[in-house]
PDB file of N, CA and C in Angstrom:
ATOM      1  N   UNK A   1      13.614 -22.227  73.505  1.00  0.00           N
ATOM      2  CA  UNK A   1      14.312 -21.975  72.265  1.00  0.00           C
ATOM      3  C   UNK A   1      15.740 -22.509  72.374  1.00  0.00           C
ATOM      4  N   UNK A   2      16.258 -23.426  71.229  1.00  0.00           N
ATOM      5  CA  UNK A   2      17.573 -24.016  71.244  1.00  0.00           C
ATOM      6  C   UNK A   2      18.646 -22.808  70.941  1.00  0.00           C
ATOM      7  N   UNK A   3      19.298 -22.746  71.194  1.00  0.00           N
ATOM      8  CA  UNK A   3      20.392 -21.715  70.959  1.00  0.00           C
ATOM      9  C   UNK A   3      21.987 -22.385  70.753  1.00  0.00           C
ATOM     10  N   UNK A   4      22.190 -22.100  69.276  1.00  0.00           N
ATOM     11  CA  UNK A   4      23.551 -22.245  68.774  1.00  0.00           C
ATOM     12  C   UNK A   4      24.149 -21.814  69.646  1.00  0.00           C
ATOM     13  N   UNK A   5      25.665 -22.734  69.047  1.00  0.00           N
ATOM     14  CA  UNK A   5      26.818 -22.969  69.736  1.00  0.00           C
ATOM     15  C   UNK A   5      27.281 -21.569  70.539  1.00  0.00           C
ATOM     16  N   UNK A   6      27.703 -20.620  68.985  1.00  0.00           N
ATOM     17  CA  UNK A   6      28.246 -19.047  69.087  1.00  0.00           C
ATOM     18  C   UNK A   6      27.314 -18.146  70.624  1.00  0.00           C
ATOM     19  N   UNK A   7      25.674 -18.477  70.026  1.00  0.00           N
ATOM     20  CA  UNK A   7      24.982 -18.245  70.945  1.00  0.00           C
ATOM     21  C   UNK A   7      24.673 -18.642  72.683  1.00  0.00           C
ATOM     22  N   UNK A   8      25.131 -19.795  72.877  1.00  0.00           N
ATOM     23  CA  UNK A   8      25.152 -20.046  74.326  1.00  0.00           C
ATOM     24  C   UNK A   8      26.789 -20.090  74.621  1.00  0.00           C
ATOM     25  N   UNK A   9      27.743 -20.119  73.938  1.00  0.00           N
ATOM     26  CA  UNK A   9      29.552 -19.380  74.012  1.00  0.00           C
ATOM     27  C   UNK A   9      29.637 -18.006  74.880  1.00  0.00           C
ATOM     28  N   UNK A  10      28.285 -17.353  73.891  1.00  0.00           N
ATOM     29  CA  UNK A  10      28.057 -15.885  74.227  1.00  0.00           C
ATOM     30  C   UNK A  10      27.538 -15.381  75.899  1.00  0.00           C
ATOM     31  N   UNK A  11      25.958 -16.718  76.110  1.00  0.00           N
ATOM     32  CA  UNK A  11      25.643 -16.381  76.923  1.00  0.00           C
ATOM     33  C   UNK A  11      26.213 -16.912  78.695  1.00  0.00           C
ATOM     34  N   UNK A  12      27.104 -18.340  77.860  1.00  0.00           N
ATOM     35  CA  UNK A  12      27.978 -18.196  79.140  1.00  0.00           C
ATOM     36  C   UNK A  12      29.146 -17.545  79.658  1.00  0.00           C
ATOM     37  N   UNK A  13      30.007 -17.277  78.748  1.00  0.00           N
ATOM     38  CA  UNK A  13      30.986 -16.129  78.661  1.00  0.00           C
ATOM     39  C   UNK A  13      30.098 -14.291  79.416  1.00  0.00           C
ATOM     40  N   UNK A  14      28.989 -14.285  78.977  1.00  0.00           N
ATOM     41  CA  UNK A  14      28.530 -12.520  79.741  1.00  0.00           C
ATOM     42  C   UNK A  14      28.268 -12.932  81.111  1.00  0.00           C
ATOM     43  N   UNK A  15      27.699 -14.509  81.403  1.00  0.00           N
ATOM     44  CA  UNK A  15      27.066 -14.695  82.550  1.00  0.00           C
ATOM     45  C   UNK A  15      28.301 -14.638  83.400  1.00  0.00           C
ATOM     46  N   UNK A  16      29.301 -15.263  83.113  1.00  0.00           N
ATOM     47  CA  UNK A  16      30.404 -15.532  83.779  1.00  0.00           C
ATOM     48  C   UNK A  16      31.198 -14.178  84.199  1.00  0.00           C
ATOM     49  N   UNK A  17      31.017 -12.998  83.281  1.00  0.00           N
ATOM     50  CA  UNK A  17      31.894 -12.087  83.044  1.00  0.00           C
ATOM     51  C   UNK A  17      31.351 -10.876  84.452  1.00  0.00           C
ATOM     52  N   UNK A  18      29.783 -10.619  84.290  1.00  0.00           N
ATOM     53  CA  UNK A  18      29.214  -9.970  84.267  1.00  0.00           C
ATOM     54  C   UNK A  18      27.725 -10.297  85.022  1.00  0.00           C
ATOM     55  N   UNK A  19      27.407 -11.649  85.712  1.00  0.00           N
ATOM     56  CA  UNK A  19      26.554 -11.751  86.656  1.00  0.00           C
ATOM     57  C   UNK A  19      25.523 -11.159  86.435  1.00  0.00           C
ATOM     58  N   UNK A  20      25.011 -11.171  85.014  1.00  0.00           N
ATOM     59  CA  UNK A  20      23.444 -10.236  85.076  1.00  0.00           C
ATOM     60  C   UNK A  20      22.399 -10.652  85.595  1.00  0.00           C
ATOM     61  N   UNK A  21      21.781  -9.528  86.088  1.00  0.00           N
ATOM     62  CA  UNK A  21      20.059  -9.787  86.432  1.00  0.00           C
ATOM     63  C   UNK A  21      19.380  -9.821  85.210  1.00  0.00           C
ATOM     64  N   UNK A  22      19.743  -9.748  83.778  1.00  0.00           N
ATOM     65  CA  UNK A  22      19.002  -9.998  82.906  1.00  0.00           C
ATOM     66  C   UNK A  22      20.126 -10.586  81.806  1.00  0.00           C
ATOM     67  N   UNK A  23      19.629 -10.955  80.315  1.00  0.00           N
ATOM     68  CA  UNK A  23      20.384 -11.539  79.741  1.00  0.00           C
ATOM     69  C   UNK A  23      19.552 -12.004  78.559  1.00  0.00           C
ATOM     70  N   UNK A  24      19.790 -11.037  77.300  1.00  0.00           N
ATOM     71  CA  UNK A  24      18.354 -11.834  76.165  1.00  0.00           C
ATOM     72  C   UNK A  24      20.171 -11.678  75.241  1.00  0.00           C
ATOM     73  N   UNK A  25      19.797 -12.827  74.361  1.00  0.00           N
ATOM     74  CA  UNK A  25      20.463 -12.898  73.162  1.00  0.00           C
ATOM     75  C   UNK A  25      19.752 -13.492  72.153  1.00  0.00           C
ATOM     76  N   UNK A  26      19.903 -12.487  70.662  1.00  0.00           N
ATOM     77  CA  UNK A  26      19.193 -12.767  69.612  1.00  0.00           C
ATOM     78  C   UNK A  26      19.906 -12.717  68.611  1.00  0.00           C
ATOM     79  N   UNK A  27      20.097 -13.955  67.871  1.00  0.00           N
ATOM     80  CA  UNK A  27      20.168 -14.308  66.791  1.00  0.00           C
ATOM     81  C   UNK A  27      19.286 -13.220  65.573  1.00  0.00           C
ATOM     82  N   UNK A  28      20.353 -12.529  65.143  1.00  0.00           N
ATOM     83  CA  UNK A  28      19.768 -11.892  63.966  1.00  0.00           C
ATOM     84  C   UNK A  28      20.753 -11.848  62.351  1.00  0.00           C
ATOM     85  N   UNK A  29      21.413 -12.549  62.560  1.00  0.00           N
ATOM     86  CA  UNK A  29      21.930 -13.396  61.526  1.00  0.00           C
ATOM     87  C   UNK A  29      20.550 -13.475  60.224  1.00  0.00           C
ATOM     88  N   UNK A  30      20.468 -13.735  60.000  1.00  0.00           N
ATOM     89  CA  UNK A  30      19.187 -14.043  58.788  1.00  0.00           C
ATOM     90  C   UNK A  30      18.321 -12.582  58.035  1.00  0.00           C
ATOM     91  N   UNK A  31      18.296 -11.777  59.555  1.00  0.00           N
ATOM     92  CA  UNK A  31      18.145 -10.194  58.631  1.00  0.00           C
ATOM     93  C   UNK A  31      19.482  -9.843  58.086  1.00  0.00           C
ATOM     94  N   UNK A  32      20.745 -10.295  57.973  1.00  0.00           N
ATOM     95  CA  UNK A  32      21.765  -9.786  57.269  1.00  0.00           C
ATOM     96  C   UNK A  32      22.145 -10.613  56.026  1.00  0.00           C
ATOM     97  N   UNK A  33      21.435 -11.533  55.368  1.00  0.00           N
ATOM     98  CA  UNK A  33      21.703 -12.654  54.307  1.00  0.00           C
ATOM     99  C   UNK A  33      22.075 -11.713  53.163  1.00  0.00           C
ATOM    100  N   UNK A  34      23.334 -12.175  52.919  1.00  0.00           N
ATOM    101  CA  UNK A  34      24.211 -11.431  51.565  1.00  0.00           C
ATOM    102  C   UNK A  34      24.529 -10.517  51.976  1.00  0.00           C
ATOM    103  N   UNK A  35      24.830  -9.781  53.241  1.00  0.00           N
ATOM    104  CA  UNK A  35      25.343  -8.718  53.395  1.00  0.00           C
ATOM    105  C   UNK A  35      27.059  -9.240  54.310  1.00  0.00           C
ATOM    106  N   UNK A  36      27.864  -8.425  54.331  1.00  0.00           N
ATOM    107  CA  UNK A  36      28.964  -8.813  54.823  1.00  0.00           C
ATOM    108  C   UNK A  36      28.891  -9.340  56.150  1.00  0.00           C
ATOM    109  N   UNK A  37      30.173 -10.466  56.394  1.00  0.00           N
ATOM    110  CA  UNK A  37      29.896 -11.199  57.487  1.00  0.00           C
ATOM    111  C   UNK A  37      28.863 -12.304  57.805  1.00  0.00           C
ATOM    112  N   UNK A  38      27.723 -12.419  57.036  1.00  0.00           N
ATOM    113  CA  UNK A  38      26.968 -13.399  56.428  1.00  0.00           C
ATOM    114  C   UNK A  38      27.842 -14.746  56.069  1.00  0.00           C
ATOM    115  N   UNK A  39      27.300 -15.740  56.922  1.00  0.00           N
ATOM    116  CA  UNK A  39      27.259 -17.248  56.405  1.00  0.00           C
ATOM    117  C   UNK A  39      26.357 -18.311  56.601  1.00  0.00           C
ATOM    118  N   UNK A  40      26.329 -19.134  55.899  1.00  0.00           N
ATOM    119  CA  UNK A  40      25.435 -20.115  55.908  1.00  0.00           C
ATOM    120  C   UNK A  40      25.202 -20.886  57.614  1.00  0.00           C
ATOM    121  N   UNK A  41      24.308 -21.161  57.703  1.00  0.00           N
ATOM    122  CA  UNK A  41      24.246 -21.194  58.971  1.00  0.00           C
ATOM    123  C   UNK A  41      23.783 -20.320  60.615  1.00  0.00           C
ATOM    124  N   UNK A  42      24.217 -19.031  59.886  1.00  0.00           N
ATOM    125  CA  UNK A  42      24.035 -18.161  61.155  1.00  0.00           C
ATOM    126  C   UNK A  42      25.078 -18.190  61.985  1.00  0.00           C
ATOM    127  N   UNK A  43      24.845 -17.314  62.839  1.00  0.00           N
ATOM    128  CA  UNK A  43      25.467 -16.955  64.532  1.00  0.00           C
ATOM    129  C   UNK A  43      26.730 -16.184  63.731  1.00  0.00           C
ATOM    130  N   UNK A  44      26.277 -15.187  62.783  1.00  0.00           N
ATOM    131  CA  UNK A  44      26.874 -14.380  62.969  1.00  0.00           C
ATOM    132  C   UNK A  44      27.004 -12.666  63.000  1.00  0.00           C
ATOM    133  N   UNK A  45      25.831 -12.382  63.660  1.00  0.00           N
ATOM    134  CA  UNK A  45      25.120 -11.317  63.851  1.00  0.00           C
ATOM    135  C   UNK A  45      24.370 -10.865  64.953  1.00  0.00           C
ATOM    136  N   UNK A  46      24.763 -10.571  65.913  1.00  0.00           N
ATOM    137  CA  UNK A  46      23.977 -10.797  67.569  1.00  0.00           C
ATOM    138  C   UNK A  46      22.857  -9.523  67.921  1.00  0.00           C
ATOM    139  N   UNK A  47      21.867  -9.721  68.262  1.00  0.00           N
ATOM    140  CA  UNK A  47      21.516  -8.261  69.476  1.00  0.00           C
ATOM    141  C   UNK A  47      22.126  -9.251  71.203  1.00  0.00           C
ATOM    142  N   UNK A  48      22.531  -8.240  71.777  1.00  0.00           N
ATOM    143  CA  UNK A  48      22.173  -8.706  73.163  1.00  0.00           C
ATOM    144  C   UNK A  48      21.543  -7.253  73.912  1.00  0.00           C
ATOM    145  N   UNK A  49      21.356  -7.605  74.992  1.00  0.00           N
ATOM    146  CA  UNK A  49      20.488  -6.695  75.875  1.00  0.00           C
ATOM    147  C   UNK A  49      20.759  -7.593  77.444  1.00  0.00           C
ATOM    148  N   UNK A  50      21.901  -7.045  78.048  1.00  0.00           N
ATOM    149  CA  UNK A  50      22.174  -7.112  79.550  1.00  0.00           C
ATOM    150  C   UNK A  50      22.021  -6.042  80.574  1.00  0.00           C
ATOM    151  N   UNK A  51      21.759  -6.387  81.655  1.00  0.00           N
ATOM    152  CA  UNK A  51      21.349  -5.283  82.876  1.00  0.00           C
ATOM    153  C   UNK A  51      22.402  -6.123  83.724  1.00  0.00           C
ATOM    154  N   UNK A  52      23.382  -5.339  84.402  1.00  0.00           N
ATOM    155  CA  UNK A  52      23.987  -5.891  85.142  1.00  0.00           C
ATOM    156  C   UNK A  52      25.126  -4.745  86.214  1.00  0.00           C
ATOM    157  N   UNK A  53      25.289  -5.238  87.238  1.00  0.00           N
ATOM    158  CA  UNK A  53      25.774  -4.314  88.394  1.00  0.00           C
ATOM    159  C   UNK A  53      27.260  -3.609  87.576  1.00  0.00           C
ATOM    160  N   UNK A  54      27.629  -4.222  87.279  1.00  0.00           N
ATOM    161  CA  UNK A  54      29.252  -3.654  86.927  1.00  0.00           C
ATOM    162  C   UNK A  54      29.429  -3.155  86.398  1.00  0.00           C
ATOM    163  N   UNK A  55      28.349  -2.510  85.514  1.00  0.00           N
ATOM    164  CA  UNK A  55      28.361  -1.577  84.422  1.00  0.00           C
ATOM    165  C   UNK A  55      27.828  -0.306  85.261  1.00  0.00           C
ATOM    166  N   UNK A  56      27.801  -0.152  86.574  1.00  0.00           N
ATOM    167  CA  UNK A  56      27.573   0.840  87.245  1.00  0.00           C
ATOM    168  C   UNK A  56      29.310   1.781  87.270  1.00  0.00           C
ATOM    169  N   UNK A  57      28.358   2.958  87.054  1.00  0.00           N
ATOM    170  CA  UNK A  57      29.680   4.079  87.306  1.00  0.00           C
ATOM    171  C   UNK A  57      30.437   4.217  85.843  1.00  0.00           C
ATOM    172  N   UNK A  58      30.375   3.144  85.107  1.00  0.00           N
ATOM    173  CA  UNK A  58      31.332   3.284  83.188  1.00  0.00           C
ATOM    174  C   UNK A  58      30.370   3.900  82.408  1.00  0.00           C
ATOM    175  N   UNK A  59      30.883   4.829  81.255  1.00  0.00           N
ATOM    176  CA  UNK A  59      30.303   4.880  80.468  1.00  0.00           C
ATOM    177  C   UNK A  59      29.808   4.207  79.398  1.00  0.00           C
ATOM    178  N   UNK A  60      28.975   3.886  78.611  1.00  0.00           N
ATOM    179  CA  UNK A  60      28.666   2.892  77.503  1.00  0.00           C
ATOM    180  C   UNK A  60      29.664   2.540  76.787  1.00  0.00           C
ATOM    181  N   UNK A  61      30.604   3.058  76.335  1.00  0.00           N
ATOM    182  CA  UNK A  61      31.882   2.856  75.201  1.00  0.00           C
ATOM    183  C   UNK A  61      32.493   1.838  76.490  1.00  0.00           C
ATOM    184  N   UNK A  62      32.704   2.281  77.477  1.00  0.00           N
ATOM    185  CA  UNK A  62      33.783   1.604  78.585  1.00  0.00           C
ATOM    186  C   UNK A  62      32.872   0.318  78.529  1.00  0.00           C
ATOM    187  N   UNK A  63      31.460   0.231  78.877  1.00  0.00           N
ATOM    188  CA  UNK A  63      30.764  -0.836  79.323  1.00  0.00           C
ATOM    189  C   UNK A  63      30.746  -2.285  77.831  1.00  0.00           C
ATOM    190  N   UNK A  64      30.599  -1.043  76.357  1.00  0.00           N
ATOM    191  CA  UNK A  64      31.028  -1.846  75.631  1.00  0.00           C
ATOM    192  C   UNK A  64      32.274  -2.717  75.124  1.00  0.00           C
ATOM    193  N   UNK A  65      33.238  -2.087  75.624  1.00  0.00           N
ATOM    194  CA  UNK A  65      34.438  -2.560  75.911  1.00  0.00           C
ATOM    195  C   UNK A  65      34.406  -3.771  76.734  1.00  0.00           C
ATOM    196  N   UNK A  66      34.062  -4.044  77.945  1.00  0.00           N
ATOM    197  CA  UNK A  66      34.107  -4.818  78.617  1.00  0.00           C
ATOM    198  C   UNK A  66      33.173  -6.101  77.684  1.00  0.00           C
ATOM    199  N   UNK A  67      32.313  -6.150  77.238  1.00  0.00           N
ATOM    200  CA  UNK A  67      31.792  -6.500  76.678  1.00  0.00           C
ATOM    201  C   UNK A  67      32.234  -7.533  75.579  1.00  0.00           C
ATOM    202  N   UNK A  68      32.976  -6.860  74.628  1.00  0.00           N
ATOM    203  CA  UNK A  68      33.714  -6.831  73.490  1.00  0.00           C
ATOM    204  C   UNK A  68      34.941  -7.850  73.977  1.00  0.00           C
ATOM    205  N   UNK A  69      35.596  -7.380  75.151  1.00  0.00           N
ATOM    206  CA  UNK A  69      36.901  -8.042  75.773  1.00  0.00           C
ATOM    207  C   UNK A  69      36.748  -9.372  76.312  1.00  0.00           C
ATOM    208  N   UNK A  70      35.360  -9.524  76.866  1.00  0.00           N
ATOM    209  CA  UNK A  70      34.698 -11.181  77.359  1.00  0.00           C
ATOM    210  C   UNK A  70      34.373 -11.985  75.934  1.00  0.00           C
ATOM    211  N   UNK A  71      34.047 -11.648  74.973  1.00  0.00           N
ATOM    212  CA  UNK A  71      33.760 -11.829  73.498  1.00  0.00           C
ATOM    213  C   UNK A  71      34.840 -11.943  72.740  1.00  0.00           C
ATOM    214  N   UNK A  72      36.010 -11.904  72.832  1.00  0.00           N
ATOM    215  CA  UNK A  72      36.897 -11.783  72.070  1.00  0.00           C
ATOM    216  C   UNK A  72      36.949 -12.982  71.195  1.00  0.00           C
ATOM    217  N   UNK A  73      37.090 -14.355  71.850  1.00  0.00           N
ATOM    218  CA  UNK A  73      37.340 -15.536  71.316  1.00  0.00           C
ATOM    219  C   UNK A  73      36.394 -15.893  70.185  1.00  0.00           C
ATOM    220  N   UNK A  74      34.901 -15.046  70.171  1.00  0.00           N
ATOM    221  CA  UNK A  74      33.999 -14.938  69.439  1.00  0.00           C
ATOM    222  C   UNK A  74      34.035 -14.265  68.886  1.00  0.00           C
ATOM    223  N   UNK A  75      34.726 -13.514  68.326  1.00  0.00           N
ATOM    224  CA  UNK A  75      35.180 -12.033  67.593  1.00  0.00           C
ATOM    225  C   UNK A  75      36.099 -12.543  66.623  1.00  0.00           C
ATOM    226  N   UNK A  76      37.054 -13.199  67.472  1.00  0.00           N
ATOM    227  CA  UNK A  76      38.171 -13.748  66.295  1.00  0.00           C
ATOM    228  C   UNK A  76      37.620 -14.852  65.542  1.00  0.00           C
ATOM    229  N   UNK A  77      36.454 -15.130  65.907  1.00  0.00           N
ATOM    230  CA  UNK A  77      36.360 -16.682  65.261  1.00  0.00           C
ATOM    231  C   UNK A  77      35.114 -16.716  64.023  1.00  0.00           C
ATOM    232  N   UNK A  78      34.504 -15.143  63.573  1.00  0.00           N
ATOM    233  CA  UNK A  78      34.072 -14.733  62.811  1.00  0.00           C
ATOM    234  C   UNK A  78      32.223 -14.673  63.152  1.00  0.00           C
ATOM    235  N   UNK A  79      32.298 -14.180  64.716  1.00  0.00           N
ATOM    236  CA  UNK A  79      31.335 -13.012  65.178  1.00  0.00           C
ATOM    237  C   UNK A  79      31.381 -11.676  64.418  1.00  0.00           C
ATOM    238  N   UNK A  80      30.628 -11.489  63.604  1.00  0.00           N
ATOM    239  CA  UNK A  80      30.932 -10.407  62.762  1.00  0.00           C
ATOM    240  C   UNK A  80      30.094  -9.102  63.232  1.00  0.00           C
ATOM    241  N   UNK A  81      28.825  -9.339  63.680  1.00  0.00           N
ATOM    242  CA  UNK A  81      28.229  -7.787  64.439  1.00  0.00           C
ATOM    243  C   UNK A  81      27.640  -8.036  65.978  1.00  0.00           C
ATOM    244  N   UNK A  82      27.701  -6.995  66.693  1.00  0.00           N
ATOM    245  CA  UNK A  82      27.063  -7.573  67.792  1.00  0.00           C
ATOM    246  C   UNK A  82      26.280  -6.270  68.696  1.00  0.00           C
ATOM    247  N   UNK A  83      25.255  -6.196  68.344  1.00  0.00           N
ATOM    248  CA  UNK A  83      24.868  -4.585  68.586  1.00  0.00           C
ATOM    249  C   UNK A  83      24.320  -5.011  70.197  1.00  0.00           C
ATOM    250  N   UNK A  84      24.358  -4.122  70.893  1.00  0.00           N
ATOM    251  CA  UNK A  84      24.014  -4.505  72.280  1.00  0.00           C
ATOM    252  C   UNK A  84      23.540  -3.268  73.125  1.00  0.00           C
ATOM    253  N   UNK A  85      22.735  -3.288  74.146  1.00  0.00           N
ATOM    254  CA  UNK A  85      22.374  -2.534  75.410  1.00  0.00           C
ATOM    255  C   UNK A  85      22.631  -2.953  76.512  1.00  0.00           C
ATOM    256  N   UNK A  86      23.495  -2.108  77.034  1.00  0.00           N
ATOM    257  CA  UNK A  86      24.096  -2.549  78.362  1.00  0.00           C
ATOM    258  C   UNK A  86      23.707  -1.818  79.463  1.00  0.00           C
ATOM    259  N   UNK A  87      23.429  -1.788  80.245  1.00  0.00           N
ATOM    260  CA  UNK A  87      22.445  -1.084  81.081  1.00  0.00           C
ATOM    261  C   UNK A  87      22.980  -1.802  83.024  1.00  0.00           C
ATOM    262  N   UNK A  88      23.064  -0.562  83.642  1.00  0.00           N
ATOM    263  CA  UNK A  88      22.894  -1.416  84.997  1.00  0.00           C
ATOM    264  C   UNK A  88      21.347  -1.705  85.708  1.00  0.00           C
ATOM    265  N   UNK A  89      21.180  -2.467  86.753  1.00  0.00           N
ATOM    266  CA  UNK A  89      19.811  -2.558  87.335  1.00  0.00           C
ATOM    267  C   UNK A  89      18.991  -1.143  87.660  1.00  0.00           C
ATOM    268  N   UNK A  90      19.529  -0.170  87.914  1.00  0.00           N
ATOM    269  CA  UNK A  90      19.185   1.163  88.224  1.00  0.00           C
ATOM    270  C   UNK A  90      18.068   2.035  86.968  1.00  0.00           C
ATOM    271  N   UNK A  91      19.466   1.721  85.910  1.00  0.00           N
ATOM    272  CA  UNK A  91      18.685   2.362  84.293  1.00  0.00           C
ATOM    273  C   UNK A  91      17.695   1.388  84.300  1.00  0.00           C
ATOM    274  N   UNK A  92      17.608  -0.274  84.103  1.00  0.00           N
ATOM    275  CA  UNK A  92      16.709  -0.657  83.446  1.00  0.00           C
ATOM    276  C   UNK A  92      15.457  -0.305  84.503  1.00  0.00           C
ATOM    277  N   UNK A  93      15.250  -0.007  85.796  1.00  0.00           N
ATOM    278  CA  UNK A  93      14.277   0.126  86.338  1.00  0.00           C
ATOM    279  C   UNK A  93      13.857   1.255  86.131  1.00  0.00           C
ATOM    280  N   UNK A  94      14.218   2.200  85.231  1.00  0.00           N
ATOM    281  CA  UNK A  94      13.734   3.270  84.999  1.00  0.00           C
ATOM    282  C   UNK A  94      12.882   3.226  83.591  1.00  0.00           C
ATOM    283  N   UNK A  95      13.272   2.379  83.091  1.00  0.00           N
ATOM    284  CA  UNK A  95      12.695   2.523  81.530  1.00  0.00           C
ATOM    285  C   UNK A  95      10.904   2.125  81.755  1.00  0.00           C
TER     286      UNK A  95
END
């Protein structure tokens, strides 16, 4: 699967940030058409879903933070939602 610009920005910026053992990003831009933050084109509406060591010991708000703070440049540049699960290797082996 080809992945827009915003979209591989995203996934090298978490890889870089955050060294995950996992790493899905989804384009969901298109379930939000006409709703705010909507534009032609897409990439501007994310799921992600990372498992990664450093999010050991933070709480989710903290882990989303970190998150949010590697993303910034994509935030300002009219990343408009970005719903995410952040998880260390520990949780996801539990699910």
């Amino acid at each position: 699967m080809v992945m827009g610009k915003v979209a591989t920005a995203i996934d090298s910026k978490l890889r870089a940030a955050f060294a995950p053992v996992r790493l899905a990003i989804e384009d969901e831009s298109s379930k939000h058409h006409g709703h705010a933050g909507w534009r032609e084109g897409g990439e501007t509406h994310f799921r992600v879903e990372i498992v990664s060591q450093a999010f050991d010991g933070k709480t989710r708000v903290a882990r989303q933070r970190l998150v949010y703070a590697a993303l910034k440049e994509e935030l300002d540049a009219g990343l408009h939602a970005l719903a995410m699960e952040t998880l260390t290797p520990a949780e996801d082996g539990k699910r």
